[in-house]
Each structure stands twice: as C-alpha cells, then as structure tokens.
N, C-alpha and C. Protein backbone atom coordinates (compact mmCIF):
# COMPACT_ATOMS: atom_id res chain seq x y z
N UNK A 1 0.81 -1.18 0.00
CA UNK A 1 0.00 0.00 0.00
C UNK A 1 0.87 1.26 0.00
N UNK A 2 1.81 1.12 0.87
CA UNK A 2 3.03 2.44 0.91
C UNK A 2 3.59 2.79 -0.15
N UNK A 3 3.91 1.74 -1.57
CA UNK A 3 4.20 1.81 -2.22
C UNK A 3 3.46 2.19 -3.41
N UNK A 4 1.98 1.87 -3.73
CA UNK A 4 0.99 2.51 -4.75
C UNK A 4 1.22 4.42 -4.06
N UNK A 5 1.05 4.34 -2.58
CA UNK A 5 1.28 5.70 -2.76
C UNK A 5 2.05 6.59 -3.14
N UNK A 6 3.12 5.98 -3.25
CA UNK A 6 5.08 6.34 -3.20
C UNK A 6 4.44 6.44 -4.41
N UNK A 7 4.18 5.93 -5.58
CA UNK A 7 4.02 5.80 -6.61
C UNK A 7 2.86 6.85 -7.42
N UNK A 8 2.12 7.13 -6.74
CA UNK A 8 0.95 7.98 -7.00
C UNK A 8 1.33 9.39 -6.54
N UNK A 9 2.02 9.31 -5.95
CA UNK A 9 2.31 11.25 -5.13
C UNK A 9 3.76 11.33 -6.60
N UNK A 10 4.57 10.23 -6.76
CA UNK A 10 5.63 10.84 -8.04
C UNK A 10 4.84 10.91 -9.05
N UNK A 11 3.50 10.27 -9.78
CA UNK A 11 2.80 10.75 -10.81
C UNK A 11 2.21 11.90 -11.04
N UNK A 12 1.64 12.31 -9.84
CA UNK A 12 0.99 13.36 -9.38
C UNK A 12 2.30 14.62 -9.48
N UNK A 13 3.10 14.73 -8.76
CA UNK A 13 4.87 15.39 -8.77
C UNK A 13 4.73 15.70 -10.16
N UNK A 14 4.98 14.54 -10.85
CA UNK A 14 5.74 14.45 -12.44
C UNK A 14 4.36 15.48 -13.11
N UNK A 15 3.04 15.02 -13.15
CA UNK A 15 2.32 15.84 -13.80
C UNK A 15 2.48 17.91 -14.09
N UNK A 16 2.64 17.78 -12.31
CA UNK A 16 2.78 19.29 -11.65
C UNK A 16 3.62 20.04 -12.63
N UNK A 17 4.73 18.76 -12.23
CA UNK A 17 6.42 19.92 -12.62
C UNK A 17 6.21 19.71 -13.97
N UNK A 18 5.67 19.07 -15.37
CA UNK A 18 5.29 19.21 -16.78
C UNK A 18 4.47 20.24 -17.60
N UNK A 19 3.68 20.42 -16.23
CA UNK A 19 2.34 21.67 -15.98
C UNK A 19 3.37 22.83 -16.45
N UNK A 20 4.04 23.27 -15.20
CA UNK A 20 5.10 24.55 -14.72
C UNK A 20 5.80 24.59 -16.01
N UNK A 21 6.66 23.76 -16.44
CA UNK A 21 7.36 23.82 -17.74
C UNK A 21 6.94 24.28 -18.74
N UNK A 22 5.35 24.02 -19.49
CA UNK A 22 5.30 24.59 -20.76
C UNK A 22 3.84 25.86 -20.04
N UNK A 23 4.02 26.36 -18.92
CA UNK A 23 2.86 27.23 -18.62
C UNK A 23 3.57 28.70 -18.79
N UNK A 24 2.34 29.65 -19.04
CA UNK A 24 2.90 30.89 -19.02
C UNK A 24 1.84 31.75 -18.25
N UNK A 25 2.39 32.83 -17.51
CA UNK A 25 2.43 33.67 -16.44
C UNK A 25 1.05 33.88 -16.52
N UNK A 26 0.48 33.78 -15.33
CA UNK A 26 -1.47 33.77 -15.33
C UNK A 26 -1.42 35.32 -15.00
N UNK A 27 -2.46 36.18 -15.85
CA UNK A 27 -2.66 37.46 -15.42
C UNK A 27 -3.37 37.77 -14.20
N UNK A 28 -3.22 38.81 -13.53
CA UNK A 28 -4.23 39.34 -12.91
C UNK A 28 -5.19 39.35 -12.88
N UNK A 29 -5.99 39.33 -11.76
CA UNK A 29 -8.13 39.57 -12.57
C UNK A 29 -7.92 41.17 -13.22
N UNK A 30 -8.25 41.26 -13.97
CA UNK A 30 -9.02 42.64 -14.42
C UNK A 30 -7.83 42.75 -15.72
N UNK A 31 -6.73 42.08 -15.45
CA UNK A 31 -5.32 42.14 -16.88
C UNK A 31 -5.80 41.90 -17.74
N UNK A 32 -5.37 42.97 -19.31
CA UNK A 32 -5.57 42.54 -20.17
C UNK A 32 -4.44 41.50 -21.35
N UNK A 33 -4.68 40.39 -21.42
CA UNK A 33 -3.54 39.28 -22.16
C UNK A 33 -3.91 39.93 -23.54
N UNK A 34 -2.76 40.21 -24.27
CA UNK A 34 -2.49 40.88 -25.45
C UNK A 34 -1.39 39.69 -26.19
N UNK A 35 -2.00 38.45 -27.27
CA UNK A 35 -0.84 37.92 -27.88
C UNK A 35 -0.35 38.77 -29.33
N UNK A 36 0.47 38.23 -29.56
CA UNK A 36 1.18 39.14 -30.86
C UNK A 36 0.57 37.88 -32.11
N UNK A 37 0.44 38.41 -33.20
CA UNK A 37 -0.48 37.54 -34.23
C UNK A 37 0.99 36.97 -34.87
N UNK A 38 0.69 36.00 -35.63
CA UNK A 38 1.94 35.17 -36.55
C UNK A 38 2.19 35.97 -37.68
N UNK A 39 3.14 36.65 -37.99
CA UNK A 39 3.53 37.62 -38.95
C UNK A 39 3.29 36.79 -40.20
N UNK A 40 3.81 35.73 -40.60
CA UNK A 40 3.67 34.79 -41.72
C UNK A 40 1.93 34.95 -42.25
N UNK A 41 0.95 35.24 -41.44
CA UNK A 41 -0.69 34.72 -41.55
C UNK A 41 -0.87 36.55 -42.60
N UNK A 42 0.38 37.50 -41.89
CA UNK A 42 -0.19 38.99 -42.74
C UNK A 42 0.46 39.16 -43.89
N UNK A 43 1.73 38.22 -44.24
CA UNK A 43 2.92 38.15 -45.24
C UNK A 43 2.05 38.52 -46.63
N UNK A 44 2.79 39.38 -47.46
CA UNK A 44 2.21 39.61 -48.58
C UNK A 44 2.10 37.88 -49.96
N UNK A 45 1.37 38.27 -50.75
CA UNK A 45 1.42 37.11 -51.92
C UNK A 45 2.01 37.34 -53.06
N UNK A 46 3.19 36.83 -53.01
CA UNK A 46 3.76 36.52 -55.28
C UNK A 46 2.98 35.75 -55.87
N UNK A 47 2.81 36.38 -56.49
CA UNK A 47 1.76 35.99 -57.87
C UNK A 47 2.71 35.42 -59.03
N UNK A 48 3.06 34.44 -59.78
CA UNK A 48 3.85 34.30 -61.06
C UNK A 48 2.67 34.11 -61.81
N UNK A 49 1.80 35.29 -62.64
CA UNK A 49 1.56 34.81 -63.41
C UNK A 49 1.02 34.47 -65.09
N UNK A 50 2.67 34.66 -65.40
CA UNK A 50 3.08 34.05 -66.83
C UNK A 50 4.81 33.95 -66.78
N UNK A 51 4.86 33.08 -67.38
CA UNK A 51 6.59 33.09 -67.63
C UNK A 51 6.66 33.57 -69.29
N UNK A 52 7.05 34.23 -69.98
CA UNK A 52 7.43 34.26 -71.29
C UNK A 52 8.99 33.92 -71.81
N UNK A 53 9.34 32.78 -72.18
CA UNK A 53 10.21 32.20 -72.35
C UNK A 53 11.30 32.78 -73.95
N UNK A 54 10.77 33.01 -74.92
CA UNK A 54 11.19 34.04 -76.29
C UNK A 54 11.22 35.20 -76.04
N UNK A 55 11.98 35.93 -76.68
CA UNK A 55 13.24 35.30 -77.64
C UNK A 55 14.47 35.14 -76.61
N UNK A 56 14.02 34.66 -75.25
CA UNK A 56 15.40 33.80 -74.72
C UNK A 56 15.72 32.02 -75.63
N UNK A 57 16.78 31.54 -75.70
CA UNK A 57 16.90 30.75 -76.05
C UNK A 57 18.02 30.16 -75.70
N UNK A 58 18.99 28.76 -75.70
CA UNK A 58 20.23 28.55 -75.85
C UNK A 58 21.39 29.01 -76.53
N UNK A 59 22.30 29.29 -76.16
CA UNK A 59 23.44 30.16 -76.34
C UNK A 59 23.12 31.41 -76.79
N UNK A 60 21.77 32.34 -76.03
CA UNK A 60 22.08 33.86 -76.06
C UNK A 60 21.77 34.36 -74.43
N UNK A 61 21.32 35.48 -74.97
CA UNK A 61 21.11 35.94 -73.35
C UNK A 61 20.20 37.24 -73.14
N UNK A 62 19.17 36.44 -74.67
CA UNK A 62 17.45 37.56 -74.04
C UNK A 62 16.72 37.56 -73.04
N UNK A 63 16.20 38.29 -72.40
CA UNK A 63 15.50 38.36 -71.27
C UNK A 63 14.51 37.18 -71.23
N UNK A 64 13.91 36.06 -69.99
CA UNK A 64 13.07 35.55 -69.90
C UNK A 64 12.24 36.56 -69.28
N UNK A 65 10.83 37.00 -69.70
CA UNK A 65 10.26 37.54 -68.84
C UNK A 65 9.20 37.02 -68.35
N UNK A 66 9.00 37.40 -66.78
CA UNK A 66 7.84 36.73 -65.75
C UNK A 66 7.07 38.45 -65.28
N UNK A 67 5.75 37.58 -65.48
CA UNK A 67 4.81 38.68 -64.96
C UNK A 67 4.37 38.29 -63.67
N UNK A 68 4.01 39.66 -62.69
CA UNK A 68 4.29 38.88 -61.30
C UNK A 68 3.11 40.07 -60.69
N UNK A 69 2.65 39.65 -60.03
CA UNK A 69 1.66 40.68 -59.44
C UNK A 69 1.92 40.06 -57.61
N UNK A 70 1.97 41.15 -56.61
CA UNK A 70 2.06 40.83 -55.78
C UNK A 70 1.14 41.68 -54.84
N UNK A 71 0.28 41.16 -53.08
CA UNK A 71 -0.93 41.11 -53.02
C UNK A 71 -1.09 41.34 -51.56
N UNK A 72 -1.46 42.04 -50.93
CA UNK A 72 -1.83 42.19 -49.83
C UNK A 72 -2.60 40.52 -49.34
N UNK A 73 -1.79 40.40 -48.02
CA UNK A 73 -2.60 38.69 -47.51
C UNK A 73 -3.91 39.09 -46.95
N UNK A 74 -4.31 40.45 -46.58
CA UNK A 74 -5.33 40.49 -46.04
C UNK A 74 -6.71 40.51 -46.64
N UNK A 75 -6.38 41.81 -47.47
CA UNK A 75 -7.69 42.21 -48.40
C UNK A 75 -7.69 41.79 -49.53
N UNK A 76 -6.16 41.18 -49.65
CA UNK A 76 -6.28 40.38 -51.63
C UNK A 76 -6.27 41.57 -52.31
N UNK A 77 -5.99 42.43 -52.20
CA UNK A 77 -5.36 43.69 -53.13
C UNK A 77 -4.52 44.20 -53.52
N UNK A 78 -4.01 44.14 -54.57
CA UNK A 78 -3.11 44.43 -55.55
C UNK A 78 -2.33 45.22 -54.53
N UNK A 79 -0.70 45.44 -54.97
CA UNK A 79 0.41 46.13 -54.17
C UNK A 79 0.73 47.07 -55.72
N UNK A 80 0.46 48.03 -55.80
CA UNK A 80 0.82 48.84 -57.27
C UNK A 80 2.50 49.78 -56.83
N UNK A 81 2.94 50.22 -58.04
CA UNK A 81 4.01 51.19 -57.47
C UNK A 81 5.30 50.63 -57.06
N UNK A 82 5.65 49.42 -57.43
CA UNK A 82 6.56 48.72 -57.39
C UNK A 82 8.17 49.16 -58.21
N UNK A 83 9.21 48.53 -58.05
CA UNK A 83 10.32 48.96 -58.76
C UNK A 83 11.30 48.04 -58.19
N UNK A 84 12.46 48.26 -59.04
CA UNK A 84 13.53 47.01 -58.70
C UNK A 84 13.97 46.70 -57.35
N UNK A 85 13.86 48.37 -56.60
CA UNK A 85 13.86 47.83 -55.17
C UNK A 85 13.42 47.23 -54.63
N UNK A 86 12.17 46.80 -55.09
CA UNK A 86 11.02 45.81 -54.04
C UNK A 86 10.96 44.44 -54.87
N UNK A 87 12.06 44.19 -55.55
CA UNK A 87 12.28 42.92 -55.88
C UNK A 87 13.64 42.48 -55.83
N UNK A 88 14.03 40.93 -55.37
CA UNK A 88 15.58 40.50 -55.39
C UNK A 88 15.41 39.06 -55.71
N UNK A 89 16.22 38.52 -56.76
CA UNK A 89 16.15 37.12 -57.11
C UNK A 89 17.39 36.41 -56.39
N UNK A 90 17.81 35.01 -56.12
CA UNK A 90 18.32 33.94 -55.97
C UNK A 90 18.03 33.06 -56.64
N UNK A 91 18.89 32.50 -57.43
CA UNK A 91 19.01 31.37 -58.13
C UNK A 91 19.35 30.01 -57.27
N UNK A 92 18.32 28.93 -57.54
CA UNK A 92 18.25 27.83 -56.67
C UNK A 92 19.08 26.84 -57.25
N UNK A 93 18.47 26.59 -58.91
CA UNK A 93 19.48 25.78 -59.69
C UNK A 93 19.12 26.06 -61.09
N UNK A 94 20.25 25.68 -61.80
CA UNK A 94 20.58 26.25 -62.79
C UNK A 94 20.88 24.38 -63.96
N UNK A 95 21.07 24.45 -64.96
CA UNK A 95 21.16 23.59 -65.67
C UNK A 95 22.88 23.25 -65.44
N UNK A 96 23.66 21.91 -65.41
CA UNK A 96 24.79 22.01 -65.17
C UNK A 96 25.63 22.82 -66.32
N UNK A 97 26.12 23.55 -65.10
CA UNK A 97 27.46 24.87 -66.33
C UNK A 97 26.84 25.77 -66.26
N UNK A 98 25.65 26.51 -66.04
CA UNK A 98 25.04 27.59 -66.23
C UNK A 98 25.07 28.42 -65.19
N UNK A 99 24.73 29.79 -65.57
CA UNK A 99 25.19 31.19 -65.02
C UNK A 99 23.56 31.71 -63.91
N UNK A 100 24.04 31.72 -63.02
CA UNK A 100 22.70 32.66 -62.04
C UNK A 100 22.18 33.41 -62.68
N UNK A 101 20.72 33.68 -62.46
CA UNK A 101 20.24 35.13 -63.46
C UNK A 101 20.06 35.96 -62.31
N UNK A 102 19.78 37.42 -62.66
CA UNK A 102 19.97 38.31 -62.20
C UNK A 102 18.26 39.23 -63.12
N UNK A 103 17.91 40.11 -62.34
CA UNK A 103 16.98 40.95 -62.39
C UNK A 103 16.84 41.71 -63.85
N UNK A 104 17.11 41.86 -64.68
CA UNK A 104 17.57 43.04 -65.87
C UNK A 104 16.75 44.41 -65.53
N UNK A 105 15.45 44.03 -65.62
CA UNK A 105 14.59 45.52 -65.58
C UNK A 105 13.04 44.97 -64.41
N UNK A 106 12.38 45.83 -64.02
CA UNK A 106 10.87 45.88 -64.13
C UNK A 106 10.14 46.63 -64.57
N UNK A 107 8.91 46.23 -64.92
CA UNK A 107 8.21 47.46 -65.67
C UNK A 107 7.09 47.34 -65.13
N UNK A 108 6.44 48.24 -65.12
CA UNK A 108 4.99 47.99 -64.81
C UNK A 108 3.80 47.80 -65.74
N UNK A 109 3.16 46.87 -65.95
CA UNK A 109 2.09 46.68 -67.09
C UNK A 109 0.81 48.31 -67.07
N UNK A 110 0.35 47.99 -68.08
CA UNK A 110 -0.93 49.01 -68.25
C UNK A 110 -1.88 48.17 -68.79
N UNK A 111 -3.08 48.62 -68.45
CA UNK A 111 -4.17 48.57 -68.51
C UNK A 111 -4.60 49.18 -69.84
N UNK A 112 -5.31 48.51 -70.71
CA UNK A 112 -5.44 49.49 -71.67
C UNK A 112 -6.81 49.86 -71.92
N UNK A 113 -8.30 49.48 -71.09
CA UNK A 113 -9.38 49.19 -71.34
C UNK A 113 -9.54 50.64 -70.24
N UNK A 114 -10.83 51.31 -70.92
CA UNK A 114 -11.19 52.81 -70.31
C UNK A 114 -11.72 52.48 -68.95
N UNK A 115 -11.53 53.25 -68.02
CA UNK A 115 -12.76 53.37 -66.93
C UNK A 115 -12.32 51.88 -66.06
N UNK A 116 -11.28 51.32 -65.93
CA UNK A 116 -10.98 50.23 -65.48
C UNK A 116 -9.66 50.57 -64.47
N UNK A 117 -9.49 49.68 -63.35
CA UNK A 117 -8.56 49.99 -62.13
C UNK A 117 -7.52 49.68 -62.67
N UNK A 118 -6.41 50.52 -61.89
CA UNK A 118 -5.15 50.55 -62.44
C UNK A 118 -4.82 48.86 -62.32
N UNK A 119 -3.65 48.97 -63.47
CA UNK A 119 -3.43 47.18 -63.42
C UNK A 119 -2.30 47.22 -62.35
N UNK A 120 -1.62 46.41 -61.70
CA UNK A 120 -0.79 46.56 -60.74
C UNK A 120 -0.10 45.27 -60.90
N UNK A 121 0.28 44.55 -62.21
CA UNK A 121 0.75 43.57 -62.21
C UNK A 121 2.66 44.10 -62.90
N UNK A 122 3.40 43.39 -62.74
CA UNK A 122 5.07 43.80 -63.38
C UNK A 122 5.41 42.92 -63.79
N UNK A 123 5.79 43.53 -65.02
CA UNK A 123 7.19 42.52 -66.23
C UNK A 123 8.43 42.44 -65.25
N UNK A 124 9.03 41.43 -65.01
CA UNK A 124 10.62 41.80 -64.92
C UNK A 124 11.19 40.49 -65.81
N UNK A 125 12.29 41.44 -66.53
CA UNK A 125 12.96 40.61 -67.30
C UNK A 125 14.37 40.02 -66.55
N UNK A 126 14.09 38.70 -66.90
CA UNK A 126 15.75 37.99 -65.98
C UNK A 126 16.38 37.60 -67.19
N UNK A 127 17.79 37.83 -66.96
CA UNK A 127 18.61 37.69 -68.17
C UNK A 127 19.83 36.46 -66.82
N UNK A 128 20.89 35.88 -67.72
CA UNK A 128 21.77 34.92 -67.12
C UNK A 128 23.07 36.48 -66.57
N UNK A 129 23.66 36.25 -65.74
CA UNK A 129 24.71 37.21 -64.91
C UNK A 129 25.68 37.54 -66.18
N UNK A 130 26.60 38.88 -65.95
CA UNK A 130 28.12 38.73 -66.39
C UNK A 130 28.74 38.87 -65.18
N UNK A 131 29.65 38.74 -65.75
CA UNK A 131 31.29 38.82 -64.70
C UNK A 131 32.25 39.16 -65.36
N UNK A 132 32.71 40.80 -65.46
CA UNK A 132 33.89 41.06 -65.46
C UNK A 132 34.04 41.45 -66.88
N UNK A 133 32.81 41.77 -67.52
CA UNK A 133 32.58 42.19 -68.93
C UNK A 133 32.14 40.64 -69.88
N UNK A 134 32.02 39.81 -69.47
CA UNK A 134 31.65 38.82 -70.04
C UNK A 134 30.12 38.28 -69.81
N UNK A 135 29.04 38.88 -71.13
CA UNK A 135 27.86 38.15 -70.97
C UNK A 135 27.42 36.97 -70.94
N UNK A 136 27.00 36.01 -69.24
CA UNK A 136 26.44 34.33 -70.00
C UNK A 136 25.11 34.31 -70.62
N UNK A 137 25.32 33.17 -71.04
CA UNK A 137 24.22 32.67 -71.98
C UNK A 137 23.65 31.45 -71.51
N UNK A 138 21.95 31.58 -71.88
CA UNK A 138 20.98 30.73 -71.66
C UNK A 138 21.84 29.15 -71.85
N UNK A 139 21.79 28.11 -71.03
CA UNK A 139 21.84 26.72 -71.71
C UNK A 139 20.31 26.46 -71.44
N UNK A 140 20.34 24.91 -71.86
CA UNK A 140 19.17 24.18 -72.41
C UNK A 140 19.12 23.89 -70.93
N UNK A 141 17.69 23.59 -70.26
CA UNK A 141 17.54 22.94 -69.06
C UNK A 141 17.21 23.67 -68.18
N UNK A 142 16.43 23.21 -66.84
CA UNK A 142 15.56 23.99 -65.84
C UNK A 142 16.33 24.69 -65.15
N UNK A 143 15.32 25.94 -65.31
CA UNK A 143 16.19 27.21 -63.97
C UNK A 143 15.11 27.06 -62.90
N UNK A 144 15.73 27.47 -61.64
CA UNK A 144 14.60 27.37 -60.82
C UNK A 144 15.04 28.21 -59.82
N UNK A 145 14.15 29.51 -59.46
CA UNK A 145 14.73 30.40 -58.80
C UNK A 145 13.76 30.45 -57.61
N UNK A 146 13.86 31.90 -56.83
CA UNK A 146 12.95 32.42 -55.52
C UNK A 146 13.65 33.79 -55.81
N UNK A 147 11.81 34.37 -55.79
CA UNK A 147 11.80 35.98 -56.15
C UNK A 147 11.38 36.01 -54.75
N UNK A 148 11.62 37.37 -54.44
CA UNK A 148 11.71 37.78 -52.84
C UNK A 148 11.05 39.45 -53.07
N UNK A 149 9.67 39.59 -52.32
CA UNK A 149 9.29 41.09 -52.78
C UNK A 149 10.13 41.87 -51.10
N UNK A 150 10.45 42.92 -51.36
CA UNK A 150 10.77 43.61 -50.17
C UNK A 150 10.36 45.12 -50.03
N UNK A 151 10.03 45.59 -49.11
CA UNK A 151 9.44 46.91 -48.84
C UNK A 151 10.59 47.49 -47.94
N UNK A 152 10.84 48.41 -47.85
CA UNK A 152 12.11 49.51 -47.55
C UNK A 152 12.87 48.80 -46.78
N UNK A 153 13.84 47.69 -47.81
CA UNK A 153 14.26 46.89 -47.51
C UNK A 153 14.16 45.77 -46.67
N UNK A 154 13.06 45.68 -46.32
CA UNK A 154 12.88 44.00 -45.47
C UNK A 154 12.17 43.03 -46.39
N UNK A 155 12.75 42.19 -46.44
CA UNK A 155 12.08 40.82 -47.42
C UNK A 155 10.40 40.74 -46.45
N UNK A 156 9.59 40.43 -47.24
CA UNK A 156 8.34 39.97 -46.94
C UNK A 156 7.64 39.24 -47.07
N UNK A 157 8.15 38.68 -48.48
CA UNK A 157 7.07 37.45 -49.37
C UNK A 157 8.35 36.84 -49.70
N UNK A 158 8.11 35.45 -50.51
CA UNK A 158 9.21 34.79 -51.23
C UNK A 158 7.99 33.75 -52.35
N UNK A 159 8.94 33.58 -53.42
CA UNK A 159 7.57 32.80 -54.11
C UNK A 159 8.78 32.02 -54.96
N UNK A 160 8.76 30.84 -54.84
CA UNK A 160 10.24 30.22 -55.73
C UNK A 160 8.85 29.38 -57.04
N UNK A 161 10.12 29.51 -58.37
CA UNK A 161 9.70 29.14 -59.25
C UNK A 161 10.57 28.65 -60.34
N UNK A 162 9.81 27.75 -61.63
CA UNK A 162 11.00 27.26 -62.32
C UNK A 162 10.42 27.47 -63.37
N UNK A 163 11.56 27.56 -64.58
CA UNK A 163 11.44 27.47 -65.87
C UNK A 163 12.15 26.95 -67.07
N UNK A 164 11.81 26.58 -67.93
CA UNK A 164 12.99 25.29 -68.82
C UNK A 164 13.29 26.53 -70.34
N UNK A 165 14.20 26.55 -70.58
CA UNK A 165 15.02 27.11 -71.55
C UNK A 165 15.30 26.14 -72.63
C-alpha cells in the first residue's frame, strides 16, 4: 500500500512539474492578455503569373520575362508602385554549367481598357549574370529560382519558381 502511494504522489509530482514547464504567467483579474499575431498569416502574396520564355533561347542571353503581381494577404489587393527595389532574385538551380540570373529591368504593365482599375501587375525581365565584362548565356535545361518582394528593404514574401530554356 506504501508503495501505490510512493508511486501515485511521483505521478501526481511528475504531472505538476510538466504543468510549470510549458505554462505561461497567469494574469491578474481585471489584466488585459495581449498575444502578438503570426507575422507569416499577414505576409504579402507573389503571384507568377506568366513566364514568357522568347526570344530567350540557348546560347544567347534575351530576357526571360515573368509577370508577377504581388498582393496584400489580407484584403487580396493588388500592391501597385513597385520597382527594382522591391524585388531581389536567388538562383536555386541552374542547368549544369550555367550562369545565375539576375533581375535586368521591371516594368509595370498598363491597362489598356477605359474606366478600369489601375493594373498593378510587373514585367521583370531575368537575363543569365556577367562577370567582369563577359555576358552568359541561356543553356538548355531547368532554372529554378525564388523571387523575394521587399518593402524599404525588409524581405516579406518569397515565391520560388522554375522554368525550362
């Protein structure tokens, strides 16, 4: 019998001190508990959507261009007013032998239909890197990158994507 108890007061113990470990600080009566929301749930949205692959091709080094619209997570509304600052690429992988691409331009699309909301979607053209005065060139085979939108300089969104040359 001494021993179911010996045994029942350390279960009881063990429960307590598991309690204490993952608990956090009980307020006051009348305190107001304020949590902070998951930043990821307000993160903006990359949109890819079109890749235009011509007149890039193997062994040159025309722009692939991707149209990209990017989106408020809350209200789903367009982010307009964009520019190269609020975009930065990384190259994930490249076809073997081939050159990282790099950003060339963005542009902003138009709308061409009357009486209609501004369009808020962007061209940016990715071309393959130089180095040192030497332009690379497209090879044959999948690129696969992550566009990163950023607002006065802090990354916010990331949207990785691929495309075959």
């Amino acid at each position: 019998m001494e021993k179911a108890k010996a045994a029942l007061s350390l279960i009881v113990l063990l429960v307590f001190a598991v309690s204490i470990v993952g608990a956090y600080p009980t307020p006051n009566p009348g305190q107001i508990v304020v949590t902070k929301p998951n930043p990821q749930m307000f993160a903006p949205l990359i949109n890819i959507i079109s890749i235009k692959i011509a007149p890039a091709a193997p062994g040159n080094s025309e722009p692939v261009t991707a149209g990209v619209k990017v989106q408020s997570a809350i209200k789903k509304e367009d982010i307009c007013g964009l520019d190269a600052s609020n975009f930065k690429l990384e190259t994930i992988t490249v076809p073997p032998g081939g050159a990282a691409v790099v950003i060339k331009n963005v542009y902003a699309t138009s709308s061409t239909a009357v009486n209609q909301p501004v369009d808020c979607n962007f061209w940016l053209e990715l071309v393959p890197t130089s180095f040192q005065g030497t332009q690379y060139t497209w090879l044959t085979g999948t690129y696969t990158l992550k566009l990163y939108y950023l607002k006065d300089g802090q990354q916010l969104a990331d949207k990785t994507f691929s495309f075959r040359v």
